[in-house]
Protein backbone atom coordinates (compact mmCIF):
# COMPACT_ATOMS: atom_id res chain seq x y z
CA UNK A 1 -25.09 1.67 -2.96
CA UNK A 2 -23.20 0.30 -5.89
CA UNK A 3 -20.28 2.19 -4.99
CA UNK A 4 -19.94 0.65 -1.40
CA UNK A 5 -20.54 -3.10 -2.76
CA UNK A 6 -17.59 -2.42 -5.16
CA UNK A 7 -15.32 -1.12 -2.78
CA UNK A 8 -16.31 -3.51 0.09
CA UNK A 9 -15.78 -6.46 -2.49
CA UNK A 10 -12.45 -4.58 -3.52
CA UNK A 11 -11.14 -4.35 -0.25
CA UNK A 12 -11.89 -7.90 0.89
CA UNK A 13 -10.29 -9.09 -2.42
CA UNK A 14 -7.02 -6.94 -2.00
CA UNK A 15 -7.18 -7.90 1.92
CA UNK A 16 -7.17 -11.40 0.85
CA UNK A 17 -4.44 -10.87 -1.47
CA UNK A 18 -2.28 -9.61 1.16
CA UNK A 19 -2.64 -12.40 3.45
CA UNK A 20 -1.93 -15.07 0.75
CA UNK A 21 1.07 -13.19 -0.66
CA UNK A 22 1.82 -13.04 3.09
CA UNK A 23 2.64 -9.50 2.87
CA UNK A 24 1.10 -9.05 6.44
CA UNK A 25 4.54 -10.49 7.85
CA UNK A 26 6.28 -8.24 8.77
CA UNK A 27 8.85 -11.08 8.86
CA UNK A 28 8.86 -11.46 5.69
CA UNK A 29 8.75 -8.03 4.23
CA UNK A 30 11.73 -7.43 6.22
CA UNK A 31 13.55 -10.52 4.69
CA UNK A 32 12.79 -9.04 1.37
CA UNK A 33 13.92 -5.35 2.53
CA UNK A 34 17.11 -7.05 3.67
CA UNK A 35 19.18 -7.53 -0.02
CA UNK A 36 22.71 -7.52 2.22
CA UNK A 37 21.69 -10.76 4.60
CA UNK A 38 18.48 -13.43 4.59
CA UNK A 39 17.11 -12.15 1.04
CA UNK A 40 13.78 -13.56 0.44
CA UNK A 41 12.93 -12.30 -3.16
CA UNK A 42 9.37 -13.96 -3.15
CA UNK A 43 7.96 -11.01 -2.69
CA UNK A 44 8.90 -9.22 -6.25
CA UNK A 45 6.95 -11.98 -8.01
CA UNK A 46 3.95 -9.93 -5.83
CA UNK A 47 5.21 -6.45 -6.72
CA UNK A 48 5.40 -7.54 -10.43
CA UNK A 49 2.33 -9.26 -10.68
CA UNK A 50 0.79 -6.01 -9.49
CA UNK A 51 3.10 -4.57 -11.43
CA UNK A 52 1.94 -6.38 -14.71
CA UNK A 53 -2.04 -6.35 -13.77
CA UNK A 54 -1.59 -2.96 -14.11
CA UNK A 55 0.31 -2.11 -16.75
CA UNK A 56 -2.16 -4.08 -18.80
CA UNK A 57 -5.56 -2.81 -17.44
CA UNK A 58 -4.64 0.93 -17.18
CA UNK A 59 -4.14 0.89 -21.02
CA UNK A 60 -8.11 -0.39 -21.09
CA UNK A 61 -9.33 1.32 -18.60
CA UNK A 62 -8.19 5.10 -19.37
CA UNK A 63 -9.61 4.81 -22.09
CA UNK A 64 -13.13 5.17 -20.59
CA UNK A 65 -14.26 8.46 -20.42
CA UNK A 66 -15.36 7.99 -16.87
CA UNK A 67 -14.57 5.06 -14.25
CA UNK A 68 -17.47 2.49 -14.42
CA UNK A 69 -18.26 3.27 -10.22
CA UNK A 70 -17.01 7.31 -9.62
CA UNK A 71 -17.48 10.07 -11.95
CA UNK A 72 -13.92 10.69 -12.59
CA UNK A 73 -10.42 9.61 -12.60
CA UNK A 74 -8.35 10.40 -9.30
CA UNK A 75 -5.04 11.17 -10.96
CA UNK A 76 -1.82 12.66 -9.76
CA UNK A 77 -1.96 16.51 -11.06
CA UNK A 78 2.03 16.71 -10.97
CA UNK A 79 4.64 14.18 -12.16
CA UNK A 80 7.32 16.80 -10.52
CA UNK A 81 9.94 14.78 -8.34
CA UNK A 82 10.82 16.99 -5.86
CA UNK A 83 12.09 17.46 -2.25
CA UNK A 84 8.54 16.61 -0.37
CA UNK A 85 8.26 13.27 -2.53
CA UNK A 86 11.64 12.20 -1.67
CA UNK A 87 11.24 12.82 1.93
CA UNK A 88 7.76 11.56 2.17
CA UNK A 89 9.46 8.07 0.25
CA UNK A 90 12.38 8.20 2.56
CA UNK A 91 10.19 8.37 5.74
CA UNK A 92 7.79 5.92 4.52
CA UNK A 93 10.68 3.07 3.90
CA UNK A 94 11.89 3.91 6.91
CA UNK A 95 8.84 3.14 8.77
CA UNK A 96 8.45 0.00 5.96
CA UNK A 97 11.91 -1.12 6.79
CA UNK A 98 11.37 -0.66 10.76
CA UNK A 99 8.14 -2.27 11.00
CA UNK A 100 8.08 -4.69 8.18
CA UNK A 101 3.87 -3.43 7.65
CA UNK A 102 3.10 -0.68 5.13
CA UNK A 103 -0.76 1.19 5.13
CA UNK A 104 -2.18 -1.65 3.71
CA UNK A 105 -0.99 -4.85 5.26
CA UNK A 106 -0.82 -3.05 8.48
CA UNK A 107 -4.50 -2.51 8.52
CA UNK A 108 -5.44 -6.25 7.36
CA UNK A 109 -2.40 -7.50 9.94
CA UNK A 110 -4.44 -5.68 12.73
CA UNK A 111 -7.85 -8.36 12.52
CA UNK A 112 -5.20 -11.09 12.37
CA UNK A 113 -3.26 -10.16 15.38
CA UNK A 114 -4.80 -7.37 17.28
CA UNK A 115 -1.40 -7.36 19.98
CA UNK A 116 0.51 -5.59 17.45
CA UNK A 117 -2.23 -3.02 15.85
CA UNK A 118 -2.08 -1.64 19.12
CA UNK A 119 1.35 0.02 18.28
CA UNK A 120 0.88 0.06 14.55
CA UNK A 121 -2.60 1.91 14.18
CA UNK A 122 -1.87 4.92 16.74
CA UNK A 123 1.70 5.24 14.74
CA UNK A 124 -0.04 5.70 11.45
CA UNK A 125 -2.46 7.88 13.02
CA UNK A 126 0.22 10.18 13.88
CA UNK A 127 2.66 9.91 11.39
CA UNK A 128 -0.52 10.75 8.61
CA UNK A 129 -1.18 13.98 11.32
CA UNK A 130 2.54 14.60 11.36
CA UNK A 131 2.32 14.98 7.66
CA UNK A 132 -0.32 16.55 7.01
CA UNK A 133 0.61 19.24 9.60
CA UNK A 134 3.52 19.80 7.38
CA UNK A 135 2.51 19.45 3.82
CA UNK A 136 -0.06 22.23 4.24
């Protein structure tokens, strides 16, 4: 039961993050995405913050034997770049760029304005069936 608190808590927190970094508008993402015409850098002070949180915590943290809520680390098995990765990346900023929502904000975006989840949650239904028809 701990483990749902902690990751109901977590989601509300990032959630609310999100919203106050207003990286749920997709009018804004796509001023930051746009380096060649409106520019709106505000949004790298978000990346970095994250950016710095984390470089600073991870050094703590792995150093735990075992996550204080799941018996083990989820890390990524290969540190390979290769032709998957870059397509998977190049798709995904694609559908970034287009759309101005990512996973994340999309999801949170959808309880604040339900008109546009209807084209943004079927998309990233398919596009996560689309690749995991091909990844396997």
């Amino acid at each position: 039961m701990n483990r749902v608190i902690i990751a109901l808590i977590s989601g509300m927190l990032f959630g609310a993050g999100l919203v106050l970094s207003e990286m749920v508008n997709p009018i804004k993402v796509q001023s930051f995405l746009d380096l060649f015409g409106n520019w709106d850098p505000s949004l790298a002070l978000v990346m970095g913050g994250a950016v710095a949180v984390t470089l600073i915590s991870s050094r703590f943290i792995l150093q735990r034997q075992t996550p204080i809520f799941a018996d083990r680390f989820y890390m990524a098995m290969t540190t390979n770049i290769d032709s998957r990765l870059v397509t998977g990346a190049i798709l995904f900023g694609i559908g970034w760029g287009l759309s101005g929502y990512c996973p994340g904000p999309g999801l949170v975006n959808a309880m604040i304005n339900p008109n546009e989840a209807i084209i943004f949650i079927p998309a990233l239904i398919i596009g996560g069936w689309i690749g995991q028809k091909f990844s396997a």
